[in-house]
Structures are given as C-alpha cells and as structure tokens.
Protein backbone atom coordinates (compact mmCIF):
# COMPACT_ATOMS: atom_id res chain seq x y z
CA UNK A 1 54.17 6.79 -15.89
CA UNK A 2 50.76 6.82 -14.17
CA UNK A 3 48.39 4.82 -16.48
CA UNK A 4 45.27 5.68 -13.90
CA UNK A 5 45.67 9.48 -14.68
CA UNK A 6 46.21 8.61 -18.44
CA UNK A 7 43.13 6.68 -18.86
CA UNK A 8 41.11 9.42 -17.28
CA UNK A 9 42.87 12.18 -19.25
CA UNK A 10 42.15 9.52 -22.57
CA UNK A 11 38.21 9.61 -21.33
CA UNK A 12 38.38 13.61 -20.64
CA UNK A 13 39.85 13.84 -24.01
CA UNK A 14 37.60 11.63 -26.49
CA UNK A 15 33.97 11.40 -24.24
CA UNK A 16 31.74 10.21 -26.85
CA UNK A 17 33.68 6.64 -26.88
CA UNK A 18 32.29 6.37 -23.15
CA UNK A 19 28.94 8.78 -23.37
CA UNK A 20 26.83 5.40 -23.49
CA UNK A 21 28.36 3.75 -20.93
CA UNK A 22 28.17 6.80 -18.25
CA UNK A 23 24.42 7.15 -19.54
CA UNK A 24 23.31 3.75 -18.93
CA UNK A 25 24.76 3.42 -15.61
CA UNK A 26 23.19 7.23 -14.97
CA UNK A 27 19.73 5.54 -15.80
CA UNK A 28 20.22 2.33 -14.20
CA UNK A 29 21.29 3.61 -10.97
CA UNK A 30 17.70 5.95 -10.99
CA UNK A 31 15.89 3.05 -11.84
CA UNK A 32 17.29 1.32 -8.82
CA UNK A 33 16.73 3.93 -6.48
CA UNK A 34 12.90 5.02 -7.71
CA UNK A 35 12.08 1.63 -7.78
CA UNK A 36 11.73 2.01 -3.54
CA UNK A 37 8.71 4.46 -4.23
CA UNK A 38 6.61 1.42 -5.48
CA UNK A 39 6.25 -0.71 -2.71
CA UNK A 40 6.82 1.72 0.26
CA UNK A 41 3.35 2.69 0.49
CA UNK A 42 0.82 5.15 -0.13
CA UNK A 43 0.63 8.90 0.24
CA UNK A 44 -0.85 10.19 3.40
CA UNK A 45 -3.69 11.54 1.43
CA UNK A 46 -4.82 8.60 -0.80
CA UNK A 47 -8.39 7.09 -0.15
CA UNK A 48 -8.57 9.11 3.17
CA UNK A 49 -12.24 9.17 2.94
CA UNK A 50 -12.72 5.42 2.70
CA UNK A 51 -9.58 5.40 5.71
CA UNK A 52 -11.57 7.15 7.67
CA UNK A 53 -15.21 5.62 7.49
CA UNK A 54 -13.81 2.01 7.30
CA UNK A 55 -11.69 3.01 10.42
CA UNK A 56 -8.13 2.71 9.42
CA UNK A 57 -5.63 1.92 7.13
CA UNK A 58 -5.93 -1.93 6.49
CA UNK A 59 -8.60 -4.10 6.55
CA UNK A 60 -9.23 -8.04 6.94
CA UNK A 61 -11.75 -9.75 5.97
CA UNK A 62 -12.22 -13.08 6.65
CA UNK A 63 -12.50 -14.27 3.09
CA UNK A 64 -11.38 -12.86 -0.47
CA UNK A 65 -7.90 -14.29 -0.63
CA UNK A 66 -5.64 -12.40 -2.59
CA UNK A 67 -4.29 -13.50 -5.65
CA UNK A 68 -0.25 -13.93 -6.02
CA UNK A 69 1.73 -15.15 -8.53
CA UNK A 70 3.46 -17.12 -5.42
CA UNK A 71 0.64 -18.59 -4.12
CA UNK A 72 1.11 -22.68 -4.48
CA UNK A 73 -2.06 -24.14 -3.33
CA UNK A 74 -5.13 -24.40 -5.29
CA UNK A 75 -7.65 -21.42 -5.02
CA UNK A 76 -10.89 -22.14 -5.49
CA UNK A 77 -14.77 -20.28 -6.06
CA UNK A 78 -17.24 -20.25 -3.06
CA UNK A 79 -20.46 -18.54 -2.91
CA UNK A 80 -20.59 -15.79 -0.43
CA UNK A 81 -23.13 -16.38 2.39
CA UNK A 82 -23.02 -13.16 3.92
CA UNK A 83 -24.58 -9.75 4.17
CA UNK A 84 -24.12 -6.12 3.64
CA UNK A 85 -24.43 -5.33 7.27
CA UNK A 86 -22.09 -7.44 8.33
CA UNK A 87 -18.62 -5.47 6.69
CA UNK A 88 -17.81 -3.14 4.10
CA UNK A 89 -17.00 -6.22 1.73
CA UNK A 90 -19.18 -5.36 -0.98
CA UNK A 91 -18.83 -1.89 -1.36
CA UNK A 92 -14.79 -2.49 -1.91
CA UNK A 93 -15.53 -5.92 -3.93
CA UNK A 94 -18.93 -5.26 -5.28
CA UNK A 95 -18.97 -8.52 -7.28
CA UNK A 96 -18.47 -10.92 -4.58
CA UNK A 97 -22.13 -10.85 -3.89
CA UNK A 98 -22.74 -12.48 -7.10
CA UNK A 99 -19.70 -14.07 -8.09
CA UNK A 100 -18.70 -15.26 -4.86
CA UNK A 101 -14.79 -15.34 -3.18
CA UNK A 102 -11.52 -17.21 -3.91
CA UNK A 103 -10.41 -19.34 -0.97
CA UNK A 104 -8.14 -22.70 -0.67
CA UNK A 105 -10.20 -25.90 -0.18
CA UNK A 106 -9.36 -26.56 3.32
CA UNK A 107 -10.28 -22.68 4.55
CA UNK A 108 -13.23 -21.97 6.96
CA UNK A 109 -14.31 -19.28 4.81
CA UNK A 110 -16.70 -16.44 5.34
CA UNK A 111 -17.41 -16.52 9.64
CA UNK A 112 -17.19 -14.05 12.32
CA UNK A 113 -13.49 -13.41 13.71
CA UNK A 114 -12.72 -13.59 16.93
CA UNK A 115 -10.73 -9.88 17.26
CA UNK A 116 -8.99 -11.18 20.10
CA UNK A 117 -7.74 -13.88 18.44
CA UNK A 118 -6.34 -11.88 15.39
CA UNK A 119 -5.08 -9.49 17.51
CA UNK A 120 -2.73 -11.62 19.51
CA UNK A 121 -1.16 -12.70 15.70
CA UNK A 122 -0.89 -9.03 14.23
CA UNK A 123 -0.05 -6.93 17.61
CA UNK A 124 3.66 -7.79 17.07
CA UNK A 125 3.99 -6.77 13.61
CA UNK A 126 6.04 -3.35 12.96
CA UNK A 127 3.85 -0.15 12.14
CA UNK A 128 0.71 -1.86 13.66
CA UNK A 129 -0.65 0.96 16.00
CA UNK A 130 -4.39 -0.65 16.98
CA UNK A 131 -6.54 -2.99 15.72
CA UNK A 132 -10.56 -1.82 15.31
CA UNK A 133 -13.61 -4.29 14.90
CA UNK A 134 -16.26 -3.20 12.81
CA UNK A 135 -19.46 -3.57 14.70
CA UNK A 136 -22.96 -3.05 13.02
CA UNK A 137 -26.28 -4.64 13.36
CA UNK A 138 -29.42 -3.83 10.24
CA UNK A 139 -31.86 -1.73 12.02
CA UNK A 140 -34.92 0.45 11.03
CA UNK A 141 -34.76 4.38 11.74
CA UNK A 142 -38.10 5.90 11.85
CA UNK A 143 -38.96 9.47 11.65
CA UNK A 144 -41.78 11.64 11.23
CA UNK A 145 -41.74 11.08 7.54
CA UNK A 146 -41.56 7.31 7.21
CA UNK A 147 -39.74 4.27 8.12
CA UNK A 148 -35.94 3.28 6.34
CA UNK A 149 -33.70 0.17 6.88
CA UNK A 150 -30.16 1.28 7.93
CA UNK A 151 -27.50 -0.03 9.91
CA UNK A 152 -26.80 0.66 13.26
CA UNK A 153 -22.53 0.89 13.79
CA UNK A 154 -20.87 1.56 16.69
CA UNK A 155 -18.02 3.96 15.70
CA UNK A 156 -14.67 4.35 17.02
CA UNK A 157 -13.93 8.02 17.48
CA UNK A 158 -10.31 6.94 18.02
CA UNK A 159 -9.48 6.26 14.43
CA UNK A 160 -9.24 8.73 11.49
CA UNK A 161 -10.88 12.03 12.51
CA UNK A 162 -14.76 12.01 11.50
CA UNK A 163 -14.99 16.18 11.63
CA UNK A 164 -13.59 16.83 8.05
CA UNK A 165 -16.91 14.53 6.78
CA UNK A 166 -19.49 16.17 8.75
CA UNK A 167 -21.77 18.63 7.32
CA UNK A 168 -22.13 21.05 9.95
CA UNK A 169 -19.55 23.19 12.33
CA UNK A 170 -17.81 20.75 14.22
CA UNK A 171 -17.00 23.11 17.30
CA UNK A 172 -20.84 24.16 17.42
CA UNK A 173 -21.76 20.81 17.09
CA UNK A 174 -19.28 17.79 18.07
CA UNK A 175 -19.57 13.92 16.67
CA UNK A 176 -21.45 13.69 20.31
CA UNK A 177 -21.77 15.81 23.24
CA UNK A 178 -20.63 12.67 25.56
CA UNK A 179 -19.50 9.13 24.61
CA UNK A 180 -22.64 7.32 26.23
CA UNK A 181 -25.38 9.64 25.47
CA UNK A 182 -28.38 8.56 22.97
CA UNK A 183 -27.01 10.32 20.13
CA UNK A 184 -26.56 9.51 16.29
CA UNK A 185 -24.68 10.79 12.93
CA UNK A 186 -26.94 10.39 10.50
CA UNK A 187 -26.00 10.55 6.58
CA UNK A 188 -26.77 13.74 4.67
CA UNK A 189 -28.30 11.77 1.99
CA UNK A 190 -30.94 9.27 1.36
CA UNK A 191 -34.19 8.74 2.31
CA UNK A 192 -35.56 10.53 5.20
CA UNK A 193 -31.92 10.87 6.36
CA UNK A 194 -31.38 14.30 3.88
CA UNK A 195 -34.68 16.09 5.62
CA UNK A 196 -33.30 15.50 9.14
CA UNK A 197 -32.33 18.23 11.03
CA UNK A 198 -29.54 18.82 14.14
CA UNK A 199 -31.52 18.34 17.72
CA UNK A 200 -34.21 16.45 15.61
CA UNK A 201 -35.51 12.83 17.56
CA UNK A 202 -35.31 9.53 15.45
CA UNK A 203 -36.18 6.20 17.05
CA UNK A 204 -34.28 3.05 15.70
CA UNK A 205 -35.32 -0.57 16.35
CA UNK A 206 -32.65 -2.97 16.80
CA UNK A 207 -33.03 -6.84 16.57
CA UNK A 208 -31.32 -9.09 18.60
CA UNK A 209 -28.15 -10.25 18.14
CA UNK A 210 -27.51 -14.34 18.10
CA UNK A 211 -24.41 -16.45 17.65
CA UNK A 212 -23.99 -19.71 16.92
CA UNK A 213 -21.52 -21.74 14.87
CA UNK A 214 -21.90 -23.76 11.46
CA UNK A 215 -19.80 -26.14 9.62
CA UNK A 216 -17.11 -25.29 7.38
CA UNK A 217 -14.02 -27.11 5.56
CA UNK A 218 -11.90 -25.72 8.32
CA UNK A 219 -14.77 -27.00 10.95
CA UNK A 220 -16.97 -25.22 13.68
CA UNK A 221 -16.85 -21.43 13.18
CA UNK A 222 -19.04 -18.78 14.54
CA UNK A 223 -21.55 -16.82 12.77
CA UNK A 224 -23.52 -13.55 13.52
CA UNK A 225 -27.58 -13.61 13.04
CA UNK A 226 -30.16 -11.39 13.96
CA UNK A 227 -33.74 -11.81 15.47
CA UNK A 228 -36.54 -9.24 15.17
CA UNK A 229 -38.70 -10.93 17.14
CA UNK A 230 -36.84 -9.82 20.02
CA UNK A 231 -35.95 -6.38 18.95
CA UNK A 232 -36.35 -3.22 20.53
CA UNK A 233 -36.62 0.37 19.89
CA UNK A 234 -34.40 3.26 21.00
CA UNK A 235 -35.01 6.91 20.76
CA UNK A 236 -32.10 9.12 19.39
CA UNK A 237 -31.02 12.65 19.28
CA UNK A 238 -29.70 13.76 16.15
CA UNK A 239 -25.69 15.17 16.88
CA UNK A 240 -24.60 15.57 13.46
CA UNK A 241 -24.93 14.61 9.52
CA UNK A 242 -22.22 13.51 7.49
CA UNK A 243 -20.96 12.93 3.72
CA UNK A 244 -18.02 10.64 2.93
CA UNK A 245 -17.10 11.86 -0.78
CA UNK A 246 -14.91 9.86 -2.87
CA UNK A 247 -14.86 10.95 -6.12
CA UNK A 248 -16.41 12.72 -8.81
CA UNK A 249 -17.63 11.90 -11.86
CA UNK A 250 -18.70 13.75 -15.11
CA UNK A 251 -22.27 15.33 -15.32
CA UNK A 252 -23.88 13.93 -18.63
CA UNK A 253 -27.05 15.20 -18.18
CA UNK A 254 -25.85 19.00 -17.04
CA UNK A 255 -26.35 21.50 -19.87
CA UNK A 256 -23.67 23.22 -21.50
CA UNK A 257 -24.74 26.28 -24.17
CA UNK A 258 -20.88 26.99 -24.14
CA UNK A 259 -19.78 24.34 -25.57
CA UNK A 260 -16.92 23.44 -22.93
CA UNK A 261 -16.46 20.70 -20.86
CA UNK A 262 -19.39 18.97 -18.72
CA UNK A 263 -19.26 20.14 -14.90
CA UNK A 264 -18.11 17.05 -12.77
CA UNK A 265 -20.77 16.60 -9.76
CA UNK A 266 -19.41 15.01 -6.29
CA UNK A 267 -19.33 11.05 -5.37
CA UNK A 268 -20.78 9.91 -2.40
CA UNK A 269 -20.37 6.55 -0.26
CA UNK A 270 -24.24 5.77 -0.30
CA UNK A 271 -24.59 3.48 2.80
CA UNK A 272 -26.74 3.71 5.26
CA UNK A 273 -24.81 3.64 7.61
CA UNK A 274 -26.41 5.53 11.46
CA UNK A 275 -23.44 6.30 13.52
CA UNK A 276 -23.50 5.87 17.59
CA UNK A 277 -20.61 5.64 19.87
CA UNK A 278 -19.16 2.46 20.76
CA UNK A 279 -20.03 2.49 24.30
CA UNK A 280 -23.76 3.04 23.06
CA UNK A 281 -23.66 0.60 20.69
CA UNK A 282 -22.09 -2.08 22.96
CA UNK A 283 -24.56 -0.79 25.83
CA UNK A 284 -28.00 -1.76 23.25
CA UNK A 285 -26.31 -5.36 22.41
CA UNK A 286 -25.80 -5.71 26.19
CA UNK A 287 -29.68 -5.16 27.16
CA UNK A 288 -31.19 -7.02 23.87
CA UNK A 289 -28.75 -10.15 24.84
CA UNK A 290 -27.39 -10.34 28.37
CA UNK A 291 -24.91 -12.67 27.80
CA UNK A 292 -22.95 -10.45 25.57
CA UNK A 293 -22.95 -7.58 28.10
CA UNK A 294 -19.84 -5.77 28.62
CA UNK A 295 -18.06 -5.70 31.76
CA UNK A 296 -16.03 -2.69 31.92
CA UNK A 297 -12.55 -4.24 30.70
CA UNK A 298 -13.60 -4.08 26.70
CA UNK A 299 -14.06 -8.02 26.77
CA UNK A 300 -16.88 -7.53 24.26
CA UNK A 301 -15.12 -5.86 21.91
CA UNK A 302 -11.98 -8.42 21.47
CA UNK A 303 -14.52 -11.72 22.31
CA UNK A 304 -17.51 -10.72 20.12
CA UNK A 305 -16.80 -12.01 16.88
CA UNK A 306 -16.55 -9.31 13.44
CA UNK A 307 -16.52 -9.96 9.94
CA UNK A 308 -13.86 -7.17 9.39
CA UNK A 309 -11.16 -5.52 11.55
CA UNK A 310 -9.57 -2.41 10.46
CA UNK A 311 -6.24 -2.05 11.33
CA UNK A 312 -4.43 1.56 12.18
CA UNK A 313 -0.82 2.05 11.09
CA UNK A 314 1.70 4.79 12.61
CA UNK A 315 3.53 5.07 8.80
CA UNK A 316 1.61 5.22 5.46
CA UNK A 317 4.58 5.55 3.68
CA UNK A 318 5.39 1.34 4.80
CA UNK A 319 1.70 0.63 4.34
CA UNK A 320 2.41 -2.15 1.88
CA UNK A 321 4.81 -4.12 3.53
CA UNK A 322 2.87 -3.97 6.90
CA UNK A 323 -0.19 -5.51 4.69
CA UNK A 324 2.45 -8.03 3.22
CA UNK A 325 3.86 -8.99 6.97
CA UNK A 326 0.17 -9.28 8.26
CA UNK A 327 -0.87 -11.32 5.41
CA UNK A 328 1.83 -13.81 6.42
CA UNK A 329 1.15 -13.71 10.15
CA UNK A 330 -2.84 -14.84 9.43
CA UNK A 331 -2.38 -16.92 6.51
CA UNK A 332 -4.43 -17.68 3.71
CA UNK A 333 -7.86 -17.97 5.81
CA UNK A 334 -7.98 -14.32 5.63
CA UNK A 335 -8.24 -11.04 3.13
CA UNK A 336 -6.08 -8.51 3.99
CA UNK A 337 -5.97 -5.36 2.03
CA UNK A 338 -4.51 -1.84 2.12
CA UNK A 339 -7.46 0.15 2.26
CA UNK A 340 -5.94 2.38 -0.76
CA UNK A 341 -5.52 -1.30 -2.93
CA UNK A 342 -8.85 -2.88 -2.01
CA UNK A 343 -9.88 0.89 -3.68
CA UNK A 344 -8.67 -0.01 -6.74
CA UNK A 345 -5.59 2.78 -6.63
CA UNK A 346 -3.13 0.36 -7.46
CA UNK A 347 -4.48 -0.54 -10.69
CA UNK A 348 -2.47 2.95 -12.19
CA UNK A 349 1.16 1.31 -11.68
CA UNK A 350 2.90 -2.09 -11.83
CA UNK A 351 3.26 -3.01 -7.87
CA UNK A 352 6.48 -4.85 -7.23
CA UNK A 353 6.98 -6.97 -3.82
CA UNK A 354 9.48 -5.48 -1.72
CA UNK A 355 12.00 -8.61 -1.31
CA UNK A 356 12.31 -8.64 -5.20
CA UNK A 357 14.02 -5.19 -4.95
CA UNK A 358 17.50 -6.46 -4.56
CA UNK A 359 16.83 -9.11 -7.01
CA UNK A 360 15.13 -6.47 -9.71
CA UNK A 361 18.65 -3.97 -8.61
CA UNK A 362 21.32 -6.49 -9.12
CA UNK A 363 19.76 -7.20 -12.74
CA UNK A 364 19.29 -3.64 -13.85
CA UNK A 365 23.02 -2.97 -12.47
CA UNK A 366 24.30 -6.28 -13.91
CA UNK A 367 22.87 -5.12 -17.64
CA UNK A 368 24.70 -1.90 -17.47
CA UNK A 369 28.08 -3.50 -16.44
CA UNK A 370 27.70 -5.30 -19.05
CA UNK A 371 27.36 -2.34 -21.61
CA UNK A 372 29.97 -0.60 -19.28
CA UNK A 373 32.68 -3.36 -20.34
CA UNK A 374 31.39 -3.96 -23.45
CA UNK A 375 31.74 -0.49 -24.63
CA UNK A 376 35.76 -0.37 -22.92
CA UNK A 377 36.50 -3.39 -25.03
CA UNK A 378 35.81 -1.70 -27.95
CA UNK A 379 37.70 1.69 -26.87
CA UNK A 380 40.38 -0.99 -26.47
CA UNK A 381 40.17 -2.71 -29.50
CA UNK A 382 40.09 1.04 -31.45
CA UNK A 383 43.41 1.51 -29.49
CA UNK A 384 45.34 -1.47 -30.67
CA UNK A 385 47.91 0.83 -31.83
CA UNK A 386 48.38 2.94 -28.46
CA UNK A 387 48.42 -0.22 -26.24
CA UNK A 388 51.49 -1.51 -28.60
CA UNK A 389 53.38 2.43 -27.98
CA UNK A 390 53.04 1.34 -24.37
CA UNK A 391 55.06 -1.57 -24.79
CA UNK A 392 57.03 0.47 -26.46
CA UNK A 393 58.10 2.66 -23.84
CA UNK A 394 58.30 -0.39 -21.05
CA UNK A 395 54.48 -1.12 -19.94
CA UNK A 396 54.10 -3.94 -18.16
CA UNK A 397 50.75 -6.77 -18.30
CA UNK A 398 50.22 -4.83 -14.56
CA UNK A 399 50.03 -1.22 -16.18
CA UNK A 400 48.09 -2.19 -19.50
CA UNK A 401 45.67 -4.14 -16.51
CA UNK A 402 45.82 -0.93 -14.48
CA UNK A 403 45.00 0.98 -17.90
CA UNK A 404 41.87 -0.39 -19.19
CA UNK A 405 40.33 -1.04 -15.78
CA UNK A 406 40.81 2.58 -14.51
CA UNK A 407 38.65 3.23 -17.82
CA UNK A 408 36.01 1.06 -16.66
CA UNK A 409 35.76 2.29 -12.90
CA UNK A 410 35.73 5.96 -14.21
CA UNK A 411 32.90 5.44 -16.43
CA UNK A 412 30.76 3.04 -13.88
CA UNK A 413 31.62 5.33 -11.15
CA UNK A 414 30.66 8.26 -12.70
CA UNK A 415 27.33 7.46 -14.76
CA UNK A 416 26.18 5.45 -11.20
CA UNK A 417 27.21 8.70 -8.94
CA UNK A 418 24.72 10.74 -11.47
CA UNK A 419 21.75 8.68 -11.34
CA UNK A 420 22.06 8.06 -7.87
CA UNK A 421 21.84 11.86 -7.11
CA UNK A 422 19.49 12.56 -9.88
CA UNK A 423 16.96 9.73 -8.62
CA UNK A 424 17.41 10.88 -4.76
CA UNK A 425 16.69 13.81 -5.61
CA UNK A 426 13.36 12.76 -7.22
CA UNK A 427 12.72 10.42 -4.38
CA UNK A 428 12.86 13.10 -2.62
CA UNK A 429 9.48 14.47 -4.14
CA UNK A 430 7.93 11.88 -2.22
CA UNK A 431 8.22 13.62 1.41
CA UNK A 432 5.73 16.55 0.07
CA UNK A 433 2.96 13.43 0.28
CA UNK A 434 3.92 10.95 2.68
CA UNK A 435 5.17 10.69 6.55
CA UNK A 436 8.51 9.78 5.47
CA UNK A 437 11.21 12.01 7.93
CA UNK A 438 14.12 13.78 6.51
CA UNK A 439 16.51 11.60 8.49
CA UNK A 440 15.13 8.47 6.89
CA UNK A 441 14.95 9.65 3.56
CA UNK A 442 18.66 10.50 4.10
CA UNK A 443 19.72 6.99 5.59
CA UNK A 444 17.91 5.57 2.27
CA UNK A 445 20.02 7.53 0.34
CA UNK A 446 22.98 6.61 2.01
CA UNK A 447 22.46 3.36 1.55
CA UNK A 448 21.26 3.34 -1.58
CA UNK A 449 24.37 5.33 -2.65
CA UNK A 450 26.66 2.16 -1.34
CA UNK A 451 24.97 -0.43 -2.64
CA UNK A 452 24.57 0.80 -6.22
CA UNK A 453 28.13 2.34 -6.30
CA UNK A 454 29.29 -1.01 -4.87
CA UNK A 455 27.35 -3.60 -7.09
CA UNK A 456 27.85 -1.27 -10.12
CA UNK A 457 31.49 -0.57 -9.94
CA UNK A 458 32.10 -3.73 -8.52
CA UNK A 459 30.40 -5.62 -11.48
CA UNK A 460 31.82 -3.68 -13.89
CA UNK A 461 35.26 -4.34 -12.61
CA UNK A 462 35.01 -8.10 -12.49
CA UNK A 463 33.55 -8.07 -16.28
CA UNK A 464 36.76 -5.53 -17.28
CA UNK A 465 39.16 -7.62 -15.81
CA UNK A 466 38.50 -10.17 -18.69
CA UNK A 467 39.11 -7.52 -21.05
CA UNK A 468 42.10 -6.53 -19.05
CA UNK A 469 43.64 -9.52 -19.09
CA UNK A 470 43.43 -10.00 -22.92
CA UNK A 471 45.24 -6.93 -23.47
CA UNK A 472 47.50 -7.63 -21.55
CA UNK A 473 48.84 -11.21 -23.33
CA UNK A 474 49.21 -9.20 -26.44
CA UNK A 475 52.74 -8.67 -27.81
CA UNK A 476 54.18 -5.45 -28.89
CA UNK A 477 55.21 -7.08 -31.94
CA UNK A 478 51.83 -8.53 -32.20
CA UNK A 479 49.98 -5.52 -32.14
CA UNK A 480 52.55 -3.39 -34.51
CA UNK A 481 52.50 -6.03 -37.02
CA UNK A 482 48.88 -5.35 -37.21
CA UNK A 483 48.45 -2.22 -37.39
C-alpha cells in the first residue's frame, strides 16, 4: 500500500481540513517575497526634480546624523553654524537652522569636506558611479531693474539632465553654448530673475573666497568664508531660465462658482540659485584667490573643501542599500541620505533594513509551519479511527510516519508554491518603475522560490515529525478501544 498517494488522495478528498494551512503558507510565502520591494530602492521617477538640481541620487552632508534604532553611542543637539549658501541642508531639513543637528560628542561636526578625501572611502562601494561637490558662493546679480542676493553655483552638466527644467526650447537654446563661456541659468521666478529675458546681460559680484580651520570636538577642521571686500564683478549672458517643480498644492484662494474641487497650482524650489558651468565657476574662484586656482587636472574640485557631495548611482532600484553601505564606509561624522528619504518619501511605508530580511522570512515562515503542523495534528487526531484500520491491515510506525508527514509536505508545499508565484508575479509590477532587468528579477525569483520552499517545507517537516512520531507509538488496540 502506498500511504504517500493515500494521504494526498485523503487531502484531495476532504480540503477544508487543510484549506487554512495551504492559505497561510500562500500568504506567508507573498509576504516573504514582497517584503524585497521595501528596501531595494526607489523608483526611477521619485524626487527626480530634487535628483536633478541637488546633482544626484545621494547626498552627504557633513552633519545631521541619522537616527537608528542600532545606533549605541550617545547622540547629542548642536547648534548649526552654517549657511544657506553653503548646501542644500535647509531646504531638505528646514528645522536645523533653528533647532540645530544630532551628532555624537566626539564628532567634528558641521566643516567643509575634503571631496577627495570622501571619495577615496566611497569609490569602492557597489552602484557608486561618481561623486559631485556642490560648489556655490552668495553673490549679488544686478540688472537693469535692481540689485538681488543669489548664489552663484557651479553646475555639473554631467549629472541628471537639466533640459526637462528649463523653460525654453532646449535645442534653440542649450544649458550653454560652450562650457567656459560667461553664461548663466537664471530661475524663472523671483525677483528680477522672472523679467529676465534669453540674450539679456546681468552682472554678478562675487566675494572672495577664504579658508581657514576652527576647533571642533574632533579637532582642526576647515571652514569656507567669504570676503566682500575683495569681491569682484562679472558680466553674464543670459543662456537659459529654469523651474525645478516639486509638487503641487491646493489653491485656497482660487474661486470655484461650481462647487467642485479647488484647482491645485504648481510647487516650485524657490532658491536662488544662478547657474554657471563648472569650469566658469572654478575659473572666478581662481582669479578672486590665486591660491585656489585650478591647474588643469581637476585638483580644485577634489582638494577644495564642500559642505555637501552628491553622489550618482548606476541602479535606483539598490538605492537604499548603497546609502546603507556608504553610511558605514564614512561613519557617524557624516549625513548621508537618499535624496528620495531626505524628501520625506519614506514617511508613506514602514522601511525595513535589508539584513533583517532573512531574519523577518524565517519568522513569517516559522509561524505558518507552525499552523501547517498544528492543523495535521488535528486531521490526525479526527482520524484516530483510520490510523487504527491501518494497523489493521499491517501498517507499520514507518508507514503511519510516512502517512501523516506526506500530509504535511503536501499542504506546505502547495500553499508556499502559490504565494511564491502570486507575490513574483506582483513583484513583478515593480520593473514598470524601476531599472531592475528581466534577468535579475528572474534570478530573485529563483531564489526566492528555494529558499521559501526550502525553509517552509523544511520547517514544517521537522514540526510534523513530532506529530508523526506520536502516531506512530499508538496501539491498534489502543486506538479501537477508544473509539
């Protein structure tokens, strides 16, 4: 007699006794395998605006630690120092200017960073394409209509394309005509900036640009500072206007005689932000302070210290583990953040660190094992009776072992093999948004298939075998008598 084919013919025959165990495992196994989406990353899409102004994908600060629930050392407040010229800090933490930064006690805190020196820490790191300083200076941009404090920024046309933002036709009228001429973006709105024209002639004075080092808990560390006594002014061509839009929000003040919903109006990045090419940019600091001039082999741009580096990845959809690996490599003397987090996008979802996901998978498989074989035991215990026929007709401990753990591989084996396809196939959703290949979506699966069947069938098993074995002491005569 073949007690593996009568335990499945037993299941085929009477499915509700097993329903919950094949549904738990079904859901188990798709909790397992959508619980990848979480920490992967981003969507390609997601804060592409902010991406692209704050020139990549990741940015680090150096302050604004982080909080984890692993972090061990005491955190504590410091009052931020700084200005608004110096990074994009404020617009992505707006109350740091007033409420200051977490750091530990022994961290430098807020100071320039040496790119170079970051670099050589990060370059290693998986999905790290290139690394970008932020380089800016507070200037004054006079027209014909007045006088306005902006800041000057040398931007890296390298990064996230610039021509979606701009305001007029890109192929009629490019970023700039050539990398070193006098030209400049200038914002489509503010003052002064929203009357400017294409072709039209601005003149910006720039200060000078000193640096010098100050004390810190963490000791010497250099600083940026600026002196208008020995600026200068430059005379600029307008190339282009641009508008970095990031939201929208709800008109209140619009009318609405129909009685329907109020209009939403466009969200703009309001910074002042004047836009010249890097070489330009480096070429001004070079002839306000010599020293700093650059000599051809980009030493200014990895010596001259930044207070924020943006850092360009090759894959969105790992974006949060390359923020957790270059979190690790620089310690907690710096902020790092994706650029999507620092946002605020991850406040819609619980965000789960990626080495908990085994941990997190062996729990959620362990729990349905567990209903698995407790929902067998009491098929088993319903089928007293049967299990004494058996003995009846010569079944050994072996085949009444063979019996009841055929039931419990069927039903783990086959609730797990649903979910697993149902949940690839949802994870599958996720290559409409993200850079995630076809091939690696299907070596995920693969995997995921063998670990879940193997933990879940596996588990199941070694908790059936206890039920196994205790139908299997039981007498014929024992059971009879009972029944």
């Amino acid at each position: 007699m073949d007690f593996s084919r009568l335990a499945i013919t037993e299941i085929k025959r009477n499915p509700t006794r097993t329903v919950v165990g094949v549904i738990t495992c079904a859901l188990a196994a798709m909790i397992v395998v959508l619980l990848r989406v979480v920490p992967e990353g981003y969507n390609v899409g997601v804060a592409l605006p902010e991406r692209t102004f704050s020139g990549g994908d990741i940015l680090i600060f150096p302050a604004q630690a982080p909080l984890s629930s692993s972090e061990s050392h005491m955190l504590v407040w410091r009052n931020w120092h700084g200005s608004d010229w110096q990074s994009h800090l404020l617009y992505y933490f707006p109350d740091t200017g007033t409420n200051g930064y977490l750091a530990e006690e022994g961290c430098a805190g807020w100071r320039g960073m040496v790119p170079r020196e970051v670099m050589d820490r990060i370059m290693g790191i998986p999905n790290v394409k290139k690394v970008s300083p932020y380089r800016s200076l507070p200037c004054v941009v006079t027209t014909d209509r007045g006088t306005t404090m902006a800041f000057l920024r040398g931007f890296d046309l390298e990064g996230h394309p610039i021509e979606p933002y701009l305001t007029q036709n890109a192929e009629r009228h490019p970023a700039f005509t050539q990398k070193d001429a006098l030209e400049v973006i200038v914002p489509s709105l503010g003052r002064l900036f929203s009357d400017l024209g294409i072709g039209d002639v601005v003149r910006i004075t720039v200060p000078k640009v000193l640096v010098y080092h100050s004390g810190s808990p963490g000791g010497l560390v250099p600083q940026l500072a600026v002196d208008w006594d020995g600026s200068q002014e430059f005379q600029f061509t307008v190339s282009q206007k641009y508008a970095i839009q990031v939201g929208e929000e709800v008109d209140v003040t619009a009318p609405r005689p129909d009685g329907g919903p109020p209009p939403t109006i466009p969200v703009y990045w309001e910074r002042p932000e004047v836009l010249v090419s890097m070489e330009v940019f480096e070429r001004i600091i070079g002839k306000l302070s010599p020293e700093f001039a650059g000599s051809g082999t980009g030493s200014f741009k990895l010596d001259f210290p930044t207070y924020q580096l943006a850092v360009t990845v090759d894959r969105s959809s790992k974006l949060r583990e390359t923020t957790r690996l270059i979190r690790e490599a620089l310690g907690p003397d710096f902020g790092v953040y994706a650029v999507a987090e620092a946002r605020g996008y991850h406040t819609s979802h619980v965000v789960m660190p990626p080495d908990l996901h085994d941990v997190y998978s062996g729990l959620i498989i362990g729990f349905a094992a567990v209903v698995v074989a407790g929902n067998i035991y009491i098929t088993v215990v319903q089928q007293k009776r049967k299990l004494g026929l058996f003995r009846v007709v010569g079944a050994t401990s072996s085949n009444i072992i063979q019996y009841i753990l055929t039931l419990v591989a069927y039903v783990s084996a086959s609730g797990s093999l649903y979910g697993v396809l149902a949940g690839n196939a949802l994870y599958l959703i996720t290559l409409i948004g993200s850079d995630l290949t076809l091939r690696e979506w299907f070596i995920q699966a693969l995997g995921d298939f063998g670990k879940i069947m193997g933990l879940s069938v596996g588990l199941s098993l070694a908790i059936g075998f206890g039920i196994a074995w205790w139908a299997s002491r039981l007498s014929c005569a024992e059971v009879l008598s009972r029944e």
